[in-house]
C-alpha atoms as a PDB file:
ATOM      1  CA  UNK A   1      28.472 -47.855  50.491  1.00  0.00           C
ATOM      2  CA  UNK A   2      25.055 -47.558  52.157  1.00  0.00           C
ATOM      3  CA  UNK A   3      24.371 -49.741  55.261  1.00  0.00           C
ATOM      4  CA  UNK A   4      20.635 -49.789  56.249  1.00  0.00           C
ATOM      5  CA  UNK A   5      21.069 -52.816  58.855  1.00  0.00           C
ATOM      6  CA  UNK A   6      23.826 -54.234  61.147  1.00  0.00           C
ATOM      7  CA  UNK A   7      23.825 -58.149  62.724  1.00  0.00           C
ATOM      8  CA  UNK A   8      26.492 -58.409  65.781  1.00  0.00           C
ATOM      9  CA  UNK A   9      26.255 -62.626  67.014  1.00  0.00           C
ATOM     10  CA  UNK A  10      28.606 -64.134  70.142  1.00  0.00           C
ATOM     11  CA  UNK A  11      28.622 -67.585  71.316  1.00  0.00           C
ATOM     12  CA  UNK A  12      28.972 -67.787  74.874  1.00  0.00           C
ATOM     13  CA  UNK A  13      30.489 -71.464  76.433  1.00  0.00           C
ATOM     14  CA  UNK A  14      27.319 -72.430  79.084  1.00  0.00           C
ATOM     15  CA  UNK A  15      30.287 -75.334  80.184  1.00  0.00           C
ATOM     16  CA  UNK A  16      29.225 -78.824  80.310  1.00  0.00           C
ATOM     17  CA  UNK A  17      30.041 -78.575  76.730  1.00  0.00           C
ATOM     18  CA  UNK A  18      27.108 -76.277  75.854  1.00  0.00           C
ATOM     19  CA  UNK A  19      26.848 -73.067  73.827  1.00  0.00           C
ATOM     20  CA  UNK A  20      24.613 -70.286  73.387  1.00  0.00           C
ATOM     21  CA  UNK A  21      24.200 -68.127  70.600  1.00  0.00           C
ATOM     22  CA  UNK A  22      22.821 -64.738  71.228  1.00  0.00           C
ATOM     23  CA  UNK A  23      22.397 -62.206  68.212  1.00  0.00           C
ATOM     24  CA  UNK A  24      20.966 -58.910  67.697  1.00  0.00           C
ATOM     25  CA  UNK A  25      19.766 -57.125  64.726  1.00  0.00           C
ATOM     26  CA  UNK A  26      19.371 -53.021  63.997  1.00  0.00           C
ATOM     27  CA  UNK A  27      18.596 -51.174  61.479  1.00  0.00           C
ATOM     28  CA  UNK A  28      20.639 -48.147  61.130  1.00  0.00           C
ATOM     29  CA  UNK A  29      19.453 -44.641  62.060  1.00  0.00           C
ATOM     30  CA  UNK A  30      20.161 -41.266  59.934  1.00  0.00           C
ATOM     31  CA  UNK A  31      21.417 -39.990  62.696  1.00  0.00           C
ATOM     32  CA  UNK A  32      24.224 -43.010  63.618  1.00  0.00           C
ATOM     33  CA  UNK A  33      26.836 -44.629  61.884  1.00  0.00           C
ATOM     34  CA  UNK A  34      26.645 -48.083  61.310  1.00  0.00           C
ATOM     35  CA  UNK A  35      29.746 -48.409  63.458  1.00  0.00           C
ATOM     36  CA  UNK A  36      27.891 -46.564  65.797  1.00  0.00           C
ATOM     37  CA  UNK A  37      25.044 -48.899  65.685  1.00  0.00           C
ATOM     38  CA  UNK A  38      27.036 -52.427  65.762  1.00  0.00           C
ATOM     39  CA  UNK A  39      28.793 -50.832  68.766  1.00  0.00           C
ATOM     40  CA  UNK A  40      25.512 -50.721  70.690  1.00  0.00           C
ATOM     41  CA  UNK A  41      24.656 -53.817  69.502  1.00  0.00           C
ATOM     42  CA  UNK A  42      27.630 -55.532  70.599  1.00  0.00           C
ATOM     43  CA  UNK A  43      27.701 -53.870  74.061  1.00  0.00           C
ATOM     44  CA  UNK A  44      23.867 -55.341  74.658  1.00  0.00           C
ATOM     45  CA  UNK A  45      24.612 -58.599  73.437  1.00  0.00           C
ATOM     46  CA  UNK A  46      27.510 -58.804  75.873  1.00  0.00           C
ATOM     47  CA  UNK A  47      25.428 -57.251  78.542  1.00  0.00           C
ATOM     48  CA  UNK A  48      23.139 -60.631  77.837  1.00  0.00           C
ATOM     49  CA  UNK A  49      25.795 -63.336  78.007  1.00  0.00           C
ATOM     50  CA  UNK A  50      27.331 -61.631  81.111  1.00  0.00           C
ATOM     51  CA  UNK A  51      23.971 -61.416  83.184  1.00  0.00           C
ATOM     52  CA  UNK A  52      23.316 -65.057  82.249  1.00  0.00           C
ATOM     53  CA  UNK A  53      27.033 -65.965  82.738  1.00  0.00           C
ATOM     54  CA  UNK A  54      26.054 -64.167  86.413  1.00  0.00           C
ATOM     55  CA  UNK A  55      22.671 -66.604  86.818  1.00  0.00           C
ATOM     56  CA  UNK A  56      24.695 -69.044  85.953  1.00  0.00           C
ATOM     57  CA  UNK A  57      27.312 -68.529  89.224  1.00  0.00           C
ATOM     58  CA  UNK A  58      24.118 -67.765  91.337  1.00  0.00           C
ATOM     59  CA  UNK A  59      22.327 -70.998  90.318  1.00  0.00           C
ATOM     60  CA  UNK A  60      25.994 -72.956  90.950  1.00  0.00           C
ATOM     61  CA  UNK A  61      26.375 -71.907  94.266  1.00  0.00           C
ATOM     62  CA  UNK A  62      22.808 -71.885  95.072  1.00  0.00           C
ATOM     63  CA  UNK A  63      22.683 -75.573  94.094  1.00  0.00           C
ATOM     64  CA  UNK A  64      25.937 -76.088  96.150  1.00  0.00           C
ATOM     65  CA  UNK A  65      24.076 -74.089  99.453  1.00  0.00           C
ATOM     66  CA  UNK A  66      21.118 -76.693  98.621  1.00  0.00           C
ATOM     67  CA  UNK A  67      23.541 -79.626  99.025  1.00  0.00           C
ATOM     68  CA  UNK A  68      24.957 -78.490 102.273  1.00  0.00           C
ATOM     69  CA  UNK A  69      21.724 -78.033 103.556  1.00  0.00           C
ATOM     70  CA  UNK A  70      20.301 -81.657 102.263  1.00  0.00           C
ATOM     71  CA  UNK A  71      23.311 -83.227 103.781  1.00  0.00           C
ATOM     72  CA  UNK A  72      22.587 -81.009 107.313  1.00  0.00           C
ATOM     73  CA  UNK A  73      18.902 -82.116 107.104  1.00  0.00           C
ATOM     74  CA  UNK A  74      19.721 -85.877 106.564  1.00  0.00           C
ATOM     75  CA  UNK A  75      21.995 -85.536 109.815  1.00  0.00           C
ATOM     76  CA  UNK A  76      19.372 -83.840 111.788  1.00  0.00           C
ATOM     77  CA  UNK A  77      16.937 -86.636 110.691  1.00  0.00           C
ATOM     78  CA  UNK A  78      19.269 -89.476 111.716  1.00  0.00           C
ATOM     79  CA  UNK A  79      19.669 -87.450 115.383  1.00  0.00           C
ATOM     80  CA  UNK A  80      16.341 -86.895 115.798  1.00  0.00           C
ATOM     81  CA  UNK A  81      15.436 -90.858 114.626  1.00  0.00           C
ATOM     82  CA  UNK A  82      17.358 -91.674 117.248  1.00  0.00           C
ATOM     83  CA  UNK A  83      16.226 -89.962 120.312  1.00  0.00           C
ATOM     84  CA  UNK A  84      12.853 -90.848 119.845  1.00  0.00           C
ATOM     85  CA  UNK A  85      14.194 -94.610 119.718  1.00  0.00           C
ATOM     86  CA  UNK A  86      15.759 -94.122 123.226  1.00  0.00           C
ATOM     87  CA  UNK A  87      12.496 -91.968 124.516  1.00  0.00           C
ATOM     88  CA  UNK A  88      10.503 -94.553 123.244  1.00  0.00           C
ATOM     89  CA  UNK A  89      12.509 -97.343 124.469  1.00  0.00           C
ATOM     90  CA  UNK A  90      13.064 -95.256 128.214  1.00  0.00           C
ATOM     91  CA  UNK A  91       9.086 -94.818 128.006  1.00  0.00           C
ATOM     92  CA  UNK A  92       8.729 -98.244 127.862  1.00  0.00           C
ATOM     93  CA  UNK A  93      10.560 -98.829 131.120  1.00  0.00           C
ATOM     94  CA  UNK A  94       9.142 -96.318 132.993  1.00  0.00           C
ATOM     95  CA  UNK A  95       5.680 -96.690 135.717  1.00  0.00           C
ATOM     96  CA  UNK A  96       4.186 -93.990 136.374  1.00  0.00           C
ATOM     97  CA  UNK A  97       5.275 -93.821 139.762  1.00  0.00           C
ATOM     98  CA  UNK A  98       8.865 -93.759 138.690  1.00  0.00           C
ATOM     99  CA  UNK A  99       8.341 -90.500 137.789  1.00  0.00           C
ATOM    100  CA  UNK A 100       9.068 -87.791 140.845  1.00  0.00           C
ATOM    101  CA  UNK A 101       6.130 -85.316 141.009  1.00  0.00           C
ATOM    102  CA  UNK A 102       7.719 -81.519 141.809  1.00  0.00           C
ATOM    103  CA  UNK A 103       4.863 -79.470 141.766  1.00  0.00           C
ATOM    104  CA  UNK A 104       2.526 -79.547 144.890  1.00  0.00           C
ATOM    105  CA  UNK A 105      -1.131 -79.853 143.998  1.00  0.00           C
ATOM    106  CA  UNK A 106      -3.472 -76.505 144.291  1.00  0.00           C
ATOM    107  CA  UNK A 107      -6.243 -76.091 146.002  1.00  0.00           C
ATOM    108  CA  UNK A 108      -8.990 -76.111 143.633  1.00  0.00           C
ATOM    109  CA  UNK A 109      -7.672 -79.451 142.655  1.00  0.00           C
ATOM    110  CA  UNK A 110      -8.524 -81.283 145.797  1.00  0.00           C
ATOM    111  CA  UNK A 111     -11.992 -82.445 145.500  1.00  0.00           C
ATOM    112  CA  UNK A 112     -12.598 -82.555 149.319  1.00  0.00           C
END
């Protein structure tokens, strides 16, 4: 029997209840077998699902850094909401001559 072409397919479980099909197609060289041939064709197909099985961990954990960070930011906000509540509310109770003066005046700023 002559093969001229080979097919190799995998499904690969994306989770969440999702699939992806990935196939590849080749036609068979005079120099291969078309054992040979599927072989390759197999090993690339696999070499597909794994990287995207590997974007899929990145993206996962990415999203999961993102969260962290959200929740860190939302804190931060809240903080920082709050002190300018008490600055603004200390401001408000403040004359200016409550406030101590450390540094003598220079020279050149005496207009006499």
């Amino acid at each position: 029997m002559d093969i001229s072409s080979v097919t190799y397919a995998r499904l690969f479980n994306l989770g969440n209840y999702e699939n992806e099909r990935i196939e590849a197609s080749a036609h068979v060289q005079s120099e291969e077998t078309a054992t040979e041939t599927l072989y390759d064709l197999k090993e690339w197909v696999l070499a597909q699902g794994h990287m995207k099985s590997d974007t899929r961990e990145t993206i996962e954990r990415l999203e999961a850094q993102l969260d962290r960070k959200q929740q860190e930011m939302d804190r931060l906000t809240g903080e920082l909401l709050e002190t300018q509540g008490f600055l603004k509310a200390a401001a408000a109770t403040l004359k200016l001559h409550d406030i101590p003066f450390s540094v003598p005046p220079q020279e050149e700023d005496i207009p006499f």
